[in-house]
C-alpha atoms as a PDB file:
ATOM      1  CA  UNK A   1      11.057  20.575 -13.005  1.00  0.00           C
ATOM      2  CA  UNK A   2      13.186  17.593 -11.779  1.00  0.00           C
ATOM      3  CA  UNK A   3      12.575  15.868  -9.187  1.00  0.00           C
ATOM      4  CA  UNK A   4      15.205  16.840  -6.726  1.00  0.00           C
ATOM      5  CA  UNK A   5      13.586  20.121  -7.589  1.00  0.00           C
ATOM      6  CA  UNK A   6      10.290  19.367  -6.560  1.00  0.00           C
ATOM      7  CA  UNK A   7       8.996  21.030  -2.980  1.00  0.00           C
ATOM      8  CA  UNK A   8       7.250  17.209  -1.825  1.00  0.00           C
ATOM      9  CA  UNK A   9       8.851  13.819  -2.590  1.00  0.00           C
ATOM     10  CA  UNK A  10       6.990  10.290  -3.265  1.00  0.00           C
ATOM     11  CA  UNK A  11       7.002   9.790   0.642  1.00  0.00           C
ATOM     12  CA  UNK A  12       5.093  12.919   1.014  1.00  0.00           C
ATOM     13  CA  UNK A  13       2.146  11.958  -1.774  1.00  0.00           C
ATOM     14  CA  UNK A  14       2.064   8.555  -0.227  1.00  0.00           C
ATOM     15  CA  UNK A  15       1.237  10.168   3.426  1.00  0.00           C
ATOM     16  CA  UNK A  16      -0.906  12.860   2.227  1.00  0.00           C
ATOM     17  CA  UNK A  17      -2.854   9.907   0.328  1.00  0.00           C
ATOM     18  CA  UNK A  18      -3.212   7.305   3.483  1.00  0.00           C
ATOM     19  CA  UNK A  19      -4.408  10.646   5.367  1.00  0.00           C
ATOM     20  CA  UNK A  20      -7.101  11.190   3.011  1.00  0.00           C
ATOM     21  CA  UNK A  21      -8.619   7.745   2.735  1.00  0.00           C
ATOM     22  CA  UNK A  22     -10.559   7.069   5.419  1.00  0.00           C
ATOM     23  CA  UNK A  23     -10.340   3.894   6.168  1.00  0.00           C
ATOM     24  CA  UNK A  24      -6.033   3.965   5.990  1.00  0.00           C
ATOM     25  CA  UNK A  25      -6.535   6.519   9.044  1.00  0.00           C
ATOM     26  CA  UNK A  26      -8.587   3.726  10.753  1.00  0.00           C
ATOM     27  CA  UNK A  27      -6.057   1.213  10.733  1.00  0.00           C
ATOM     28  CA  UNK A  28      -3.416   3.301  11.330  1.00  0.00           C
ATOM     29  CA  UNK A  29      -1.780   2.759   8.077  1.00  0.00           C
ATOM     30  CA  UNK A  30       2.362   4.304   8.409  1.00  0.00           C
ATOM     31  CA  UNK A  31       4.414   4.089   5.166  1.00  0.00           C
ATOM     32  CA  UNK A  32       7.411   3.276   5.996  1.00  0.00           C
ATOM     33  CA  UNK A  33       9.260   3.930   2.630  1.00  0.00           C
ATOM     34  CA  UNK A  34       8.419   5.187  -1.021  1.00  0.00           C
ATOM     35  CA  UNK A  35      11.345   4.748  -3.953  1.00  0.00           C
ATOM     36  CA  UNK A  36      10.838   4.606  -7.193  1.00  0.00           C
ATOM     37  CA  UNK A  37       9.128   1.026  -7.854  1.00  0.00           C
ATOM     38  CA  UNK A  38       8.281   0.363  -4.514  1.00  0.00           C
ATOM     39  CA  UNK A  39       6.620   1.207  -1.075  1.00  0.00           C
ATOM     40  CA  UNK A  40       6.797  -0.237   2.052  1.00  0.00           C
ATOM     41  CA  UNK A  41       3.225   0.196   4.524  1.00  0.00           C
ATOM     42  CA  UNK A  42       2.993  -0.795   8.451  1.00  0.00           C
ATOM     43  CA  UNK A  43      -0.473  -2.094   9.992  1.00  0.00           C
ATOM     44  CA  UNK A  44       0.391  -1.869  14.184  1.00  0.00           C
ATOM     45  CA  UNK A  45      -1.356  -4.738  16.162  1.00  0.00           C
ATOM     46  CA  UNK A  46      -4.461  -3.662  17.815  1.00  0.00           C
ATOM     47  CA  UNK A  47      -7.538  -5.182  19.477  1.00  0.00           C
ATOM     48  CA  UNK A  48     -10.024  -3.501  16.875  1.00  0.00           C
ATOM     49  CA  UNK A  49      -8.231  -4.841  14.287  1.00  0.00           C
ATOM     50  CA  UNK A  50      -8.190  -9.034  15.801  1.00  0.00           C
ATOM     51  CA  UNK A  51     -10.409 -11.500  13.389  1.00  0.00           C
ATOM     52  CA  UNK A  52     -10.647 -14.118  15.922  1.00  0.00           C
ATOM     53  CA  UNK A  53     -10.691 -13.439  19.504  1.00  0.00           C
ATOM     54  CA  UNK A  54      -9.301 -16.791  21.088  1.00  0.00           C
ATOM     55  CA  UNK A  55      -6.213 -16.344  18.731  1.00  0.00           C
ATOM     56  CA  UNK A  56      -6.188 -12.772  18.730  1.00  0.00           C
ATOM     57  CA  UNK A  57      -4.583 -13.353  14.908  1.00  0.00           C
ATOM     58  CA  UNK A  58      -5.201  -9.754  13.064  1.00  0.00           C
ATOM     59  CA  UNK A  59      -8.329  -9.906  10.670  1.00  0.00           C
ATOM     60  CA  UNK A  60      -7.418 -10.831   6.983  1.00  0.00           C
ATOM     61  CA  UNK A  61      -9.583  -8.074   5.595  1.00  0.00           C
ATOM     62  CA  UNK A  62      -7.090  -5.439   7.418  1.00  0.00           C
ATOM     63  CA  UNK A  63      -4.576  -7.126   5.854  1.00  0.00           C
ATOM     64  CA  UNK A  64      -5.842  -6.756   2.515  1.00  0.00           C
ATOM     65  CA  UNK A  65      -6.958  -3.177   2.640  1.00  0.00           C
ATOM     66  CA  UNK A  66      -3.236  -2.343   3.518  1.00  0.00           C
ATOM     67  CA  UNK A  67      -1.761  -4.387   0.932  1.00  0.00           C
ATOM     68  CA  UNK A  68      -4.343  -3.038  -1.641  1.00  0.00           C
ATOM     69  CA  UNK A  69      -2.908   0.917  -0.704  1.00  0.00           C
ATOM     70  CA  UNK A  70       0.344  -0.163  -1.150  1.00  0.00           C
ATOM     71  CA  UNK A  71      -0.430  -1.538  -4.443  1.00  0.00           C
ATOM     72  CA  UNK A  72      -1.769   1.924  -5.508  1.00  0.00           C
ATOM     73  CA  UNK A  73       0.967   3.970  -3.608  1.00  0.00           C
ATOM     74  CA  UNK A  74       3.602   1.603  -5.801  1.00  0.00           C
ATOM     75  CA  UNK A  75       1.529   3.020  -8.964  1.00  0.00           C
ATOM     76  CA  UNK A  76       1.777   6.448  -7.536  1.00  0.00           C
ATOM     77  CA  UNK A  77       5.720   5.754  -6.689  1.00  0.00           C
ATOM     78  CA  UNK A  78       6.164   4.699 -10.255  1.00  0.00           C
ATOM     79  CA  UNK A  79       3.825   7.619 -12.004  1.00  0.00           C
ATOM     80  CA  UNK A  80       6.153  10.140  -9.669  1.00  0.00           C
ATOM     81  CA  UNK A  81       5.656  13.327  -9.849  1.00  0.00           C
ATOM     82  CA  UNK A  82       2.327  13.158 -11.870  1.00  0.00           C
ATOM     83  CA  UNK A  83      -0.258  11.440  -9.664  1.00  0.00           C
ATOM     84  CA  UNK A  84      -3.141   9.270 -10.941  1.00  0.00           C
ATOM     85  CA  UNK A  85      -6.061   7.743  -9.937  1.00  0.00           C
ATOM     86  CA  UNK A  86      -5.609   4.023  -9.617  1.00  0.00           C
ATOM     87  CA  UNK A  87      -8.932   2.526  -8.768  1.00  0.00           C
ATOM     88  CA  UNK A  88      -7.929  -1.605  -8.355  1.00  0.00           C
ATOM     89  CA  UNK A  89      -8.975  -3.999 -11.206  1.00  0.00           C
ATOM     90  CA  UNK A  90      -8.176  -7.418 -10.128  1.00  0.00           C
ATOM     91  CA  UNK A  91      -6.219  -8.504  -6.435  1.00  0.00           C
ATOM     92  CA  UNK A  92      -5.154 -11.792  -6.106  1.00  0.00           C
ATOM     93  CA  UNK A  93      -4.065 -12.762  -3.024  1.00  0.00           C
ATOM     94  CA  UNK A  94      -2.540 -15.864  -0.965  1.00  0.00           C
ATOM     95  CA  UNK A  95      -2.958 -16.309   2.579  1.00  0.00           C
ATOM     96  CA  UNK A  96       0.036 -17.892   3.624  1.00  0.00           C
ATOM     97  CA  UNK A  97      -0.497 -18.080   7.210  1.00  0.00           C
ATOM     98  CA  UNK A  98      -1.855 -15.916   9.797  1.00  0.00           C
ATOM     99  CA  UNK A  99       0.540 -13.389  11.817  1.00  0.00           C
ATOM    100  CA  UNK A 100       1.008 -14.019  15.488  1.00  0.00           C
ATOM    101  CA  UNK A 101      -0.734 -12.379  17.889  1.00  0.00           C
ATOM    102  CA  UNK A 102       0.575  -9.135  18.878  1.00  0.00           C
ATOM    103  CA  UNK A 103       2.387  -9.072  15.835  1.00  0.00           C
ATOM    104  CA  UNK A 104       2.591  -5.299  13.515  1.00  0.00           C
ATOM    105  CA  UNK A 105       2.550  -6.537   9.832  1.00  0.00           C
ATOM    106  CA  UNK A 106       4.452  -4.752   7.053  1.00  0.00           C
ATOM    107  CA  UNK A 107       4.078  -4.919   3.114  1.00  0.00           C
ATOM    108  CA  UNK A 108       6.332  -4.194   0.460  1.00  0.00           C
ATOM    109  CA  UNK A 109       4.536  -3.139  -3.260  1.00  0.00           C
ATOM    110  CA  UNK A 110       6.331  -3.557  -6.009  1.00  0.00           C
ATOM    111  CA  UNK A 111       5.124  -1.807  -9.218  1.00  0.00           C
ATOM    112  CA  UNK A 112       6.629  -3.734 -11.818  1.00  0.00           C
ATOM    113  CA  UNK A 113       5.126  -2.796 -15.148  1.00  0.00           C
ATOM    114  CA  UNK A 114       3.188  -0.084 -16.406  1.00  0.00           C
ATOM    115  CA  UNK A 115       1.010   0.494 -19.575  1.00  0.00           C
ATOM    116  CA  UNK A 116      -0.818   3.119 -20.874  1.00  0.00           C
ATOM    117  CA  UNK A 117      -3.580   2.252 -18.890  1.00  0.00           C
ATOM    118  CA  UNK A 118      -3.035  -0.476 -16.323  1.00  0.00           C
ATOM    119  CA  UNK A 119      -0.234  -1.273 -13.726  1.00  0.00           C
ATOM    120  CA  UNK A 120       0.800  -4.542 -12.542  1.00  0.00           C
ATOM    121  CA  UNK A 121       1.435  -4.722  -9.217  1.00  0.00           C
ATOM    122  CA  UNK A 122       3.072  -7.552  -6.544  1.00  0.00           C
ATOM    123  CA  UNK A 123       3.086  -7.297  -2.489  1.00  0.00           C
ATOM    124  CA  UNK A 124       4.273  -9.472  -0.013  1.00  0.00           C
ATOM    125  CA  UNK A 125       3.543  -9.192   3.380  1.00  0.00           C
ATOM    126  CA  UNK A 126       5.211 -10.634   6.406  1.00  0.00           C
ATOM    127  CA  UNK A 127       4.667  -9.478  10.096  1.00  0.00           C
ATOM    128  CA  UNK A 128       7.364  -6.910  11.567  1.00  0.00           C
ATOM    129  CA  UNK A 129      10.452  -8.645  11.570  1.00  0.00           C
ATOM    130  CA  UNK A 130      10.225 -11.801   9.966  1.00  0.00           C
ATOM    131  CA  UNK A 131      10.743 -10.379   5.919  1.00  0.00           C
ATOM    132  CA  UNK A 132      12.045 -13.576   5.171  1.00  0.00           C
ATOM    133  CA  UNK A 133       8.600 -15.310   6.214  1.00  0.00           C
ATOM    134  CA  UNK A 134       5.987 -14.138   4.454  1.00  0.00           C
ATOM    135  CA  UNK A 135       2.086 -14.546   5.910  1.00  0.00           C
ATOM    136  CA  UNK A 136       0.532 -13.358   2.328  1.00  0.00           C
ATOM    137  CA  UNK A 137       1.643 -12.510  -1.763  1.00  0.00           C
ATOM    138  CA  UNK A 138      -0.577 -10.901  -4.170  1.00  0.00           C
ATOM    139  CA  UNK A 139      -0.902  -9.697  -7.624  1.00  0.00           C
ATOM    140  CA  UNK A 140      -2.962  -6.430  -8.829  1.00  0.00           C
ATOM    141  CA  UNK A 141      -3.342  -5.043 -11.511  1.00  0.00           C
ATOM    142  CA  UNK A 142      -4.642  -1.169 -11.148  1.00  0.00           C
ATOM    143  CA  UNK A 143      -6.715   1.360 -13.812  1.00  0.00           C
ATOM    144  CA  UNK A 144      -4.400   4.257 -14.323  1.00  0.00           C
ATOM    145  CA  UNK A 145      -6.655   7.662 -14.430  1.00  0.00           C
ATOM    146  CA  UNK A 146      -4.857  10.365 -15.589  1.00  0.00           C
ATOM    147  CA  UNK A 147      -7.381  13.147 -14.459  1.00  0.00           C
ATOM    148  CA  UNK A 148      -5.638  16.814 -15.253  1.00  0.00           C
ATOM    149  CA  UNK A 149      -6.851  18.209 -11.246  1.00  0.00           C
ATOM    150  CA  UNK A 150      -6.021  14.778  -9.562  1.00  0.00           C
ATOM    151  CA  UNK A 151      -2.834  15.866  -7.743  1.00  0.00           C
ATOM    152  CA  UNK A 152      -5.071  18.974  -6.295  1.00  0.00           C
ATOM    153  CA  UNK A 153      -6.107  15.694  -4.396  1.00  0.00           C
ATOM    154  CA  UNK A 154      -2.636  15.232  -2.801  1.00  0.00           C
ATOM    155  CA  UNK A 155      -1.632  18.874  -2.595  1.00  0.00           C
ATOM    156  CA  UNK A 156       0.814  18.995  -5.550  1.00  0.00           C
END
């Protein structure tokens, strides 16, 4: 089966994966994109999600967590149509600057190289409109689980 063929496409495993995470639904995680290397992933502003109050800059650890699903949904991109497991190894990750307040912030994951059993992932994250000015990088690299029932998971 090719993948034109194929009755879902990568944006369609990515969604049906943020849905079934938990925590993704609590942020209101929104992929934006899925191609072949790479997927872009939307955190909205919100009050619940504000690290420090007299700033009302959006809490690092939201940040992370959405750059840390893109890095998987990048594998999962890459990996296309067979999905895997990618539980995260190692996540390295700069903190530029913080976002402004109000701001929605946005991620692109890039899976760059795959091995038999890891993939190497980079993000970049910037808040909604300023690509060009990024607020945080990171490197990951990802264990790649090939379990035979995993894309039951995602409804393949």
């Amino acid at each position: 089966m090719t993948n034109s063929s194929l009755p879902y496409t990568r944006l369609d495993v990515c969604n049906r994966f943020l849905e079934s995470v938990r925590h993704s639904v609590v942020l209101g995680l929104e992929v934006l994109s899925a191609e072949e290397h790479a997927v872009r992933v939307r955190v909205p502003w919100r009050e619940d999600l504000v690290g420090n109050p007299e700033t009302g800059v959006m809490h690092g650890g939201a940040i992370f967590a959405m750059m840390d699903h893109a890095g998987g949904m990048a594998v999962t991109c890459r990996t296309f149509p067979t999905f895997e497991i990618t539980p995260t190894i190692d996540f390295r990750v700069d903190h530029l600057r913080g976002p402004a307040k109000g701001a929605a912030v946005v991620c692109e994951a890039t899976c760059y190289r795959l091995t038999n059993h890891v993939a190497f992932v980079r993000i970049t994250t910037w808040e909604e409109g300023s690509e060009d000015e990024p607020i945080a990088t990171g490197l990951a690299t990802y264990t790649r689980l090939k379990i035979e029932t995993a894309g039951k998971v995602v409804g393949q």
